[in-house]
PDB file of N, CA and C in Angstrom:
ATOM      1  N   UNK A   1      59.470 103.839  42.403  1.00  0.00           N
ATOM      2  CA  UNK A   1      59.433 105.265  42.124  1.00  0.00           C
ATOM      3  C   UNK A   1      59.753 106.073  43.376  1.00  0.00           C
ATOM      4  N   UNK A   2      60.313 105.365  44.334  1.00  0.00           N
ATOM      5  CA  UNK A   2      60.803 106.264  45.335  1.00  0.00           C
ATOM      6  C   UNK A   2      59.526 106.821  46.416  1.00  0.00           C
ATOM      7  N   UNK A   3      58.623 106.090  46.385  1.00  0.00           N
ATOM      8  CA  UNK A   3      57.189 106.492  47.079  1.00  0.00           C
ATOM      9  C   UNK A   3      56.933 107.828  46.786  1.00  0.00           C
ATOM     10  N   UNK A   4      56.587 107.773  45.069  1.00  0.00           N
ATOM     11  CA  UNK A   4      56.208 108.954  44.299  1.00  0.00           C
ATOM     12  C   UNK A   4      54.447 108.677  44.331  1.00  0.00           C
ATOM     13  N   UNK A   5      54.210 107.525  44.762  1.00  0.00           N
ATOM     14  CA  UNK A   5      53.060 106.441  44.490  1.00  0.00           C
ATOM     15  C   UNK A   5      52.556 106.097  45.874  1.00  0.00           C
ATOM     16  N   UNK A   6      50.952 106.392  46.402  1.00  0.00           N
ATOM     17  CA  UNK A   6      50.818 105.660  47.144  1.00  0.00           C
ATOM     18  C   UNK A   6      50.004 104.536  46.514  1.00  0.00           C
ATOM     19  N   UNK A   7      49.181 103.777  47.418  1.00  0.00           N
ATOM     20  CA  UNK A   7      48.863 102.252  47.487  1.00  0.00           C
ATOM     21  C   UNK A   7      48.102 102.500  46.521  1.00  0.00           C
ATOM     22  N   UNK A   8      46.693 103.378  46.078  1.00  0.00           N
ATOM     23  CA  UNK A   8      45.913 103.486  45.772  1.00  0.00           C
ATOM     24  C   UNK A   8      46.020 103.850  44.222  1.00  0.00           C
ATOM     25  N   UNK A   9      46.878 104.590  44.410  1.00  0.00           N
ATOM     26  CA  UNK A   9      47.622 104.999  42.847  1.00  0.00           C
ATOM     27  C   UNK A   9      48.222 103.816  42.239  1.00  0.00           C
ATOM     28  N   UNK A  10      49.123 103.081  42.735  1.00  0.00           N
ATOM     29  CA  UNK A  10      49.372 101.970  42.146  1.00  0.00           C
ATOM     30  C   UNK A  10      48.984 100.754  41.791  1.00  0.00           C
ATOM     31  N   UNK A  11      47.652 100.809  42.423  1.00  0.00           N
ATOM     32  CA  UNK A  11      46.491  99.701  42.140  1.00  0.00           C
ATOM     33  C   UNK A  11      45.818 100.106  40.949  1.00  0.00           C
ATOM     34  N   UNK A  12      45.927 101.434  41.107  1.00  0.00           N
ATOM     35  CA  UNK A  12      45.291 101.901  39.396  1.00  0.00           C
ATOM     36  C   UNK A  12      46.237 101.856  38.255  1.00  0.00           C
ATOM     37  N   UNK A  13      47.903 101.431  38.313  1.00  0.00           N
ATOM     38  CA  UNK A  13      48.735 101.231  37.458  1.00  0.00           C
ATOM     39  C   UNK A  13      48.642 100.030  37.290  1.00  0.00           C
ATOM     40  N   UNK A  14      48.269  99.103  37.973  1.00  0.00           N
ATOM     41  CA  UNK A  14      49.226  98.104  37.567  1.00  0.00           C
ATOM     42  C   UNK A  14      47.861  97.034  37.485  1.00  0.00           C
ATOM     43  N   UNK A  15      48.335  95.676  36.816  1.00  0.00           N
ATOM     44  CA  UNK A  15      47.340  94.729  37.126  1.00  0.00           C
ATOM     45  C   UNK A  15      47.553  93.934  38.339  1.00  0.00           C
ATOM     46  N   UNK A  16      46.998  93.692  39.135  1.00  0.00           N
ATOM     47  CA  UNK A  16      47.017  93.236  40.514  1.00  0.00           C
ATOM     48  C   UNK A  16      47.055  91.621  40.508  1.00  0.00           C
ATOM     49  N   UNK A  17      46.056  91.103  39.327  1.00  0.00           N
ATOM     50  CA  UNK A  17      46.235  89.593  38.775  1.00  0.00           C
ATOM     51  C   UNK A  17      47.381  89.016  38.192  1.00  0.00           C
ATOM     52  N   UNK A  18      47.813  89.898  37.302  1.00  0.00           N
ATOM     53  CA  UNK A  18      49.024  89.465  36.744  1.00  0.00           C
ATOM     54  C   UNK A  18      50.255  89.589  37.727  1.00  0.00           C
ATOM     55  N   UNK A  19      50.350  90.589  38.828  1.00  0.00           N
ATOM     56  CA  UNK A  19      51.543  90.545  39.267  1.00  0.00           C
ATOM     57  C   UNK A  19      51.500  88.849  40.496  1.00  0.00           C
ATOM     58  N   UNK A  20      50.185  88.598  41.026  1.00  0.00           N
ATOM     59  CA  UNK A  20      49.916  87.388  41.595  1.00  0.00           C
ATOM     60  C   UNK A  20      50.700  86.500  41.012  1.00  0.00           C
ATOM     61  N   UNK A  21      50.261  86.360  39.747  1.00  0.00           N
ATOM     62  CA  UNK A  21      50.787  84.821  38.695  1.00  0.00           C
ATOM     63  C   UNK A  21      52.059  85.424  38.834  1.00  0.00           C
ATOM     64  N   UNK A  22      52.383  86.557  38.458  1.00  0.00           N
ATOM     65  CA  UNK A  22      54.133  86.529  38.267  1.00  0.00           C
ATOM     66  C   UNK A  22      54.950  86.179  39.650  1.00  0.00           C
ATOM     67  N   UNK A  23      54.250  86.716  41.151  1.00  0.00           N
ATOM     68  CA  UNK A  23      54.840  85.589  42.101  1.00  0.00           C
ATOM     69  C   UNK A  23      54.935  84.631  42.228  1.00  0.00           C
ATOM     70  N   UNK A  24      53.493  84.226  41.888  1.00  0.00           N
ATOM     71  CA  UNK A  24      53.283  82.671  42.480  1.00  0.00           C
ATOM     72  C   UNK A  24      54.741  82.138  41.346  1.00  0.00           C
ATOM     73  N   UNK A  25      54.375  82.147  40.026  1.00  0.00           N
ATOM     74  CA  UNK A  25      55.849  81.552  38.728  1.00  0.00           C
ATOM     75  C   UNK A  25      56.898  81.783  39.801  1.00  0.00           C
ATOM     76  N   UNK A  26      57.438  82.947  40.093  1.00  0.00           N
ATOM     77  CA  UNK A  26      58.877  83.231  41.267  1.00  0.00           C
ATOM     78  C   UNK A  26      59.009  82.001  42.497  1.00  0.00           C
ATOM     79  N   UNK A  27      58.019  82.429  43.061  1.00  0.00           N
ATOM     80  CA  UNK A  27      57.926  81.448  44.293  1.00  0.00           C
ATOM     81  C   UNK A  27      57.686  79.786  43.414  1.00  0.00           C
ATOM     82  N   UNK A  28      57.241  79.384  42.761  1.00  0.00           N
ATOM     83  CA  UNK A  28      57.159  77.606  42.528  1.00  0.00           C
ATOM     84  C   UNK A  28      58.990  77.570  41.598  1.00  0.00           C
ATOM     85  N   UNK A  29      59.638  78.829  41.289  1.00  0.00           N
ATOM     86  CA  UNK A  29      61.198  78.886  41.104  1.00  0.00           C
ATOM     87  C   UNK A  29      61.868  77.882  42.241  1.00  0.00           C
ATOM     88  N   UNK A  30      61.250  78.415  43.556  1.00  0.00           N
ATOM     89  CA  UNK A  30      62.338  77.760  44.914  1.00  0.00           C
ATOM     90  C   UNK A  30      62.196  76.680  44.831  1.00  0.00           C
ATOM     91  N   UNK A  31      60.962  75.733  44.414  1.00  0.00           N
ATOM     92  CA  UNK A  31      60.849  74.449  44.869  1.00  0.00           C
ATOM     93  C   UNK A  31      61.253  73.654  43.501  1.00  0.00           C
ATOM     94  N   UNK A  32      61.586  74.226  42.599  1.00  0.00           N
ATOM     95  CA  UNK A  32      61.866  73.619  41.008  1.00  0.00           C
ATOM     96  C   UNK A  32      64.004  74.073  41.107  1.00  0.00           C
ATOM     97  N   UNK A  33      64.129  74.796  41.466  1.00  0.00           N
ATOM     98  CA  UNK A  33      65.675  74.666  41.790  1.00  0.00           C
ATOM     99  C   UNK A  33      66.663  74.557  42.620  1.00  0.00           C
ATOM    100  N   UNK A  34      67.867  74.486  42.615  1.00  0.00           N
ATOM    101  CA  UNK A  34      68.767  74.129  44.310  1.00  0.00           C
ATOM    102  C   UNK A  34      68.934  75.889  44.438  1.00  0.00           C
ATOM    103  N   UNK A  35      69.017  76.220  45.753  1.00  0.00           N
ATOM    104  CA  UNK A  35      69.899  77.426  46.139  1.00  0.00           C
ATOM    105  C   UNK A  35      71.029  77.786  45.377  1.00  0.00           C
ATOM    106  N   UNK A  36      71.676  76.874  45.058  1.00  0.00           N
ATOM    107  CA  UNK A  36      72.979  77.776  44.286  1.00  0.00           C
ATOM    108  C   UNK A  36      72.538  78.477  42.846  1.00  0.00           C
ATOM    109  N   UNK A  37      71.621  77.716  42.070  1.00  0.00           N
ATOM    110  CA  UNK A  37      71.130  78.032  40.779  1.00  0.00           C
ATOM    111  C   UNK A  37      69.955  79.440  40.814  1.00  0.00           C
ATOM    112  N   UNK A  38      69.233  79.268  41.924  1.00  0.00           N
ATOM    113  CA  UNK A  38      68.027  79.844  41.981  1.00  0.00           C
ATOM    114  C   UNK A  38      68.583  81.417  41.694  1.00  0.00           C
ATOM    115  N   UNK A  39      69.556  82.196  42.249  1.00  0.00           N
ATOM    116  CA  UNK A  39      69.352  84.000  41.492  1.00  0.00           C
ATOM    117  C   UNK A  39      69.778  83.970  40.200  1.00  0.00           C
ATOM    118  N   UNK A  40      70.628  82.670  39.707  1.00  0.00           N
ATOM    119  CA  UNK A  40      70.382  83.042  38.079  1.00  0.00           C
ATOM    120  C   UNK A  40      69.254  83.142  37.404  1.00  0.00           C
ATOM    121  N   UNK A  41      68.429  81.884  38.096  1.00  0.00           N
ATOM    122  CA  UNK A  41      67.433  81.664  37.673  1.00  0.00           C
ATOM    123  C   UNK A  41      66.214  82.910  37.508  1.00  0.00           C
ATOM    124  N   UNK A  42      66.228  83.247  38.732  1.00  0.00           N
ATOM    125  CA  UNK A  42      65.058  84.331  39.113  1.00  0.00           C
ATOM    126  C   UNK A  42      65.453  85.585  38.348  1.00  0.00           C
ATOM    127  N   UNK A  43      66.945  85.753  38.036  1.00  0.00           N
ATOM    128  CA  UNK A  43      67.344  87.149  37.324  1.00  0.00           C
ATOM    129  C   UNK A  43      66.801  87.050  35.903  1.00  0.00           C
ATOM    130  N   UNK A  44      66.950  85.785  35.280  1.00  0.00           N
ATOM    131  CA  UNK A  44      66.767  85.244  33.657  1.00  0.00           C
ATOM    132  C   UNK A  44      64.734  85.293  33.510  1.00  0.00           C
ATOM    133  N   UNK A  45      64.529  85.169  34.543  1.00  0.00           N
ATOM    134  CA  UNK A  45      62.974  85.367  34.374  1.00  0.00           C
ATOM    135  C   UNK A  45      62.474  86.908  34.847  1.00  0.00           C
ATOM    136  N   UNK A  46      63.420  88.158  35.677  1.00  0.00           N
ATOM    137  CA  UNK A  46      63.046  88.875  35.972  1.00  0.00           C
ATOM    138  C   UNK A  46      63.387  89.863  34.625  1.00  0.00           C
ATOM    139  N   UNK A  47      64.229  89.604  34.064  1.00  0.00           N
ATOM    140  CA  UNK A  47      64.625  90.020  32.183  1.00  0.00           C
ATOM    141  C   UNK A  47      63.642  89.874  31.538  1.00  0.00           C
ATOM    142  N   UNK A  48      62.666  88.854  31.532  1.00  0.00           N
ATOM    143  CA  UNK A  48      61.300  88.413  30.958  1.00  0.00           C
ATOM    144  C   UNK A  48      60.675  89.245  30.864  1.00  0.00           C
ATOM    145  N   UNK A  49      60.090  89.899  31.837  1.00  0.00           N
ATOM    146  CA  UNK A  49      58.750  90.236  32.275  1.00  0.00           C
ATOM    147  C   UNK A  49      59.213  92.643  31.580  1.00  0.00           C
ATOM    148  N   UNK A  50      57.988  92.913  31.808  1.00  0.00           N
ATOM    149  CA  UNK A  50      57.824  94.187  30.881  1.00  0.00           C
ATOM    150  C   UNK A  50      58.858  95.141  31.571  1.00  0.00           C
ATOM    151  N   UNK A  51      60.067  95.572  31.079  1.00  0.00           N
ATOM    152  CA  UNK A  51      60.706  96.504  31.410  1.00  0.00           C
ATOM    153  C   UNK A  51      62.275  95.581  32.290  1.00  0.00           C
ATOM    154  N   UNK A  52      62.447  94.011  31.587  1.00  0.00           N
ATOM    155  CA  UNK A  52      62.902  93.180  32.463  1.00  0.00           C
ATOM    156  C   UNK A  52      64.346  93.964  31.959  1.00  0.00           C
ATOM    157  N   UNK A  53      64.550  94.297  30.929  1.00  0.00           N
ATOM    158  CA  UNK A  53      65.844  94.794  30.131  1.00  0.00           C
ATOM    159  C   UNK A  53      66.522  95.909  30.472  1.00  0.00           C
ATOM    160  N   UNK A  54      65.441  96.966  30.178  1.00  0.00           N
ATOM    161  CA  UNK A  54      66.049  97.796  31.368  1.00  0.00           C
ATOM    162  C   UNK A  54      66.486  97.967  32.623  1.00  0.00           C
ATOM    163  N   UNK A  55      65.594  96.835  33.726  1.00  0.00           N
ATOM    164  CA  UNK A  55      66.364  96.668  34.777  1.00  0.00           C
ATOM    165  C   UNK A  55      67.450  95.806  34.514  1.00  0.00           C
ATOM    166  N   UNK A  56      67.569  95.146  33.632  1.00  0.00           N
ATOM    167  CA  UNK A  56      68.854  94.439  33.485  1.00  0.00           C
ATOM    168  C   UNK A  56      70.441  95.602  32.835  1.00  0.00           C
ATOM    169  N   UNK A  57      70.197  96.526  32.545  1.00  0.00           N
ATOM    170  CA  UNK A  57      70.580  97.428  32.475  1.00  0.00           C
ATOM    171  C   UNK A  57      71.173  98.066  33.226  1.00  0.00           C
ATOM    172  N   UNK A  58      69.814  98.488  34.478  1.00  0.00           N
ATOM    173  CA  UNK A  58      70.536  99.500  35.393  1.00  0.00           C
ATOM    174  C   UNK A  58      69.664 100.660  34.878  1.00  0.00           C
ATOM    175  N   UNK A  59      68.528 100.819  33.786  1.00  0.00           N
ATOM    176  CA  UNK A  59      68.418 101.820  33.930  1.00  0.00           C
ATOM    177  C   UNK A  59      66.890 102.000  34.138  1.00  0.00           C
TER     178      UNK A  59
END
């Protein structure tokens, strides 16, 4: 949001647990694929997750 948000505000948006698991899933990505595969990979799971479409979009 363009640091419309500070820290404190966005701890009250968001779940702080769930975004954990959604790294840690990203990060155990590197050790489950080769470098050449891995930004398809990470793009096809970043489509997943809430609002993955619209950033797949662009918008």
């Amino acid at each position: 949001m363009e640091g419309a948000y500070n820290s404190f505000q966005l701890s009250e948006l968001v779940d702080r647990t769930q975004i954990v698991i959604t790294a840690q899933r990203l990060l155990d990505l590197t050790y489950k694929h080769s470098a050449k595969m891995l930004p398809a990979i990470i793009d096809d799971s970043l489509v997943q997750l809430p609002g993955g479409e619209e950033w797949k979009e662009g918008n």
